[in-house]
Protein backbone atom coordinates (compact mmCIF):
# COMPACT_ATOMS: atom_id res chain seq x y z
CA UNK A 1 14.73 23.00 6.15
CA UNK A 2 13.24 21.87 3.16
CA UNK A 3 9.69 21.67 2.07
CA UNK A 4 7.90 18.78 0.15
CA UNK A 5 5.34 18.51 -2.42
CA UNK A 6 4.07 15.39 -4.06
CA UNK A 7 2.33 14.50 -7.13
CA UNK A 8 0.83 12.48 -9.78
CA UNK A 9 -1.09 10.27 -8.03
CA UNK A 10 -4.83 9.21 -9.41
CA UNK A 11 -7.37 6.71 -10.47
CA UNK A 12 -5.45 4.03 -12.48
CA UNK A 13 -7.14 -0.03 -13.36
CA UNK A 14 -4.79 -2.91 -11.92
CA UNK A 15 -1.80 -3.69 -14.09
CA UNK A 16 -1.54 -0.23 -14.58
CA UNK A 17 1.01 2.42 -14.55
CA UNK A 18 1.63 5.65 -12.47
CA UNK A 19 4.89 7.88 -12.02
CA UNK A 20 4.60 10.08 -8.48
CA UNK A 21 6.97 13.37 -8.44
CA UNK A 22 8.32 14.69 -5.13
CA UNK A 23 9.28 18.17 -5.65
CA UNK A 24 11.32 19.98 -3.05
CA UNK A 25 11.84 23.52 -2.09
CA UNK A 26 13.97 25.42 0.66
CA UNK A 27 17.12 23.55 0.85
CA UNK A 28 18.58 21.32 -1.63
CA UNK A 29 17.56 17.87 -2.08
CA UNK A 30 20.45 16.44 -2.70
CA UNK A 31 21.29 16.95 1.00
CA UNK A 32 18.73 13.97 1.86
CA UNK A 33 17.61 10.53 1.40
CA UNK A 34 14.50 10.45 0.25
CA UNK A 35 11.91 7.85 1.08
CA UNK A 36 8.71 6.86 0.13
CA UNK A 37 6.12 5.81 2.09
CA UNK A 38 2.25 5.03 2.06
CA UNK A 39 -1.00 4.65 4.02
CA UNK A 40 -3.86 2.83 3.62
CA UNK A 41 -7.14 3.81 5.66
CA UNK A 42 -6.79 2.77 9.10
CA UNK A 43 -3.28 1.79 8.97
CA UNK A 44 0.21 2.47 9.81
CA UNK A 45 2.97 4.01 7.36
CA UNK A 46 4.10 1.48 5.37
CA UNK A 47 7.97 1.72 4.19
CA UNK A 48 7.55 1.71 -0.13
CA UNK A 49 10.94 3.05 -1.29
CA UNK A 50 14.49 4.95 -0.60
CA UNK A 51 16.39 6.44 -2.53
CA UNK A 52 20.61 8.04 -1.07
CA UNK A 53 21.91 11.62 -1.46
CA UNK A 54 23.46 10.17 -4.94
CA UNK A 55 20.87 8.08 -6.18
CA UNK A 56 23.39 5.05 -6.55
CA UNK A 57 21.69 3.20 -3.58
CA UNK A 58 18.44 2.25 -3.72
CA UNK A 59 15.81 -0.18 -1.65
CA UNK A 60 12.42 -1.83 -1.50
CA UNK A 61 10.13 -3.46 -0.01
CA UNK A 62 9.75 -6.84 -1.14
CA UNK A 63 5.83 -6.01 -1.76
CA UNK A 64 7.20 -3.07 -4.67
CA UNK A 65 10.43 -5.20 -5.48
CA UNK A 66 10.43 -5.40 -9.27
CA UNK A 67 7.17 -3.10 -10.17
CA UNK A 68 8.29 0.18 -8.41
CA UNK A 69 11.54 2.47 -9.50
CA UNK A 70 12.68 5.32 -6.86
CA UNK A 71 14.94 7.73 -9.03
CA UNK A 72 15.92 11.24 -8.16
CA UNK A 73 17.11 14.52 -10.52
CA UNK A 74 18.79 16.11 -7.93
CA UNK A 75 19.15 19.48 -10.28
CA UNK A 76 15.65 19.86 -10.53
CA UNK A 77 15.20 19.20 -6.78
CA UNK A 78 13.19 16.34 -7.72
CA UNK A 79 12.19 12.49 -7.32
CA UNK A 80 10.20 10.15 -8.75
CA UNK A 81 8.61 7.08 -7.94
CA UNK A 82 7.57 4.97 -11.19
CA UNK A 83 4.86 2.40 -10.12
CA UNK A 84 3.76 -0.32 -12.64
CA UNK A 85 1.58 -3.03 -12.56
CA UNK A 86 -0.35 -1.58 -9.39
CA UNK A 87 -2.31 -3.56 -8.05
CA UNK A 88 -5.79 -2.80 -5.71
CA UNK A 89 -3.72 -3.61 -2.04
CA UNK A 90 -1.70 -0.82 -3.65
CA UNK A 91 -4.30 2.02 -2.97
CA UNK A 92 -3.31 3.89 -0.23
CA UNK A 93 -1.92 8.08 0.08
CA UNK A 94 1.59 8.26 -0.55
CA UNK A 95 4.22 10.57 0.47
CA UNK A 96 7.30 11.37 0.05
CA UNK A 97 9.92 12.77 2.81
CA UNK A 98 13.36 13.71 3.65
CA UNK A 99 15.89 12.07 5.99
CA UNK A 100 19.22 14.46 6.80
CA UNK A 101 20.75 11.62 8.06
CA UNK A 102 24.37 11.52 5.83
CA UNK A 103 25.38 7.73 6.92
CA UNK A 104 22.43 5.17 6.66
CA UNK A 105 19.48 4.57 4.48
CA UNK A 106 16.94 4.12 6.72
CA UNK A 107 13.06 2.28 5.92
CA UNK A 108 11.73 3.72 9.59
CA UNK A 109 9.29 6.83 9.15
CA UNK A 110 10.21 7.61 12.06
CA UNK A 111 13.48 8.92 11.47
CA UNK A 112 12.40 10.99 8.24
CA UNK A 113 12.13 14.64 9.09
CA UNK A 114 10.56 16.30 6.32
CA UNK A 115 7.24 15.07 4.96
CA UNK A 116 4.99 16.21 1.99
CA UNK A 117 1.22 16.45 2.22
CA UNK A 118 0.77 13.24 0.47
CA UNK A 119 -1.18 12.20 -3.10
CA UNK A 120 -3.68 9.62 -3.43
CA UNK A 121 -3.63 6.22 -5.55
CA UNK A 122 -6.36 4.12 -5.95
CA UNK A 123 -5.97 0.70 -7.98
CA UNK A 124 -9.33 -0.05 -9.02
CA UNK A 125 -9.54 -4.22 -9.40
């Protein structure tokens, strides 16, 4: 079992820049994929990054395509998620959690098991 912790998150203008940290405890990360997700008030999680057991394989959205990074440092247990040029439809609480599946990188929530408590980002316009 492993046990998640986000942060960095804040109050940021659009076009600007934040860099969210996942940091795990309990079991190594390196063990999981890692995805991001977010949720905006009154909405569903919405898929924002993944990131394999490596860190060779990486994919996003086409929303974050080109202004967010997923990396991980799997000796410090740790992984980022570099967002730039945020914009306001951006806003939302994002999290960060843990998939032990070893074969597929998966963009369903549904299949993560391990979830952090989540940071807030708000874009303001």
């Amino acid at each position: 079992q492993v046990q998640l912790v986000e942060s960095g998150g804040g109050l940021v203008q659009a076009g600007g820049s934040l860099k969210l940290s996942c940091a795990a405890s309990g079991r190594t990360l390196g063990t999981y994929t890692v995805g991001w997700f977010r949720q905006a008030p009154g909405k569903e999680h919405e898929f924002v990054a993944v990131i394999s057991r490596s860190g060779g394989s990486t994919f996003y959205p086409d929303s974050v395509k080109g202004r967010f990074t997923v990396s991980r440092d799997n000796a410090k247990n740790t992984v980022h998620l570099q967002m730039n040029s945020l914009k306001p439809e951006d806003t939302a609480v994002y999290y960060c959690a843990a998939d032990a599946n070893r074969v597929f990188i998966r963009t369903n929530p549904t299949f993560y098991d391990y979830w952090g408590q989540g940071t807030q980002v708000t874009v303001s316009s």
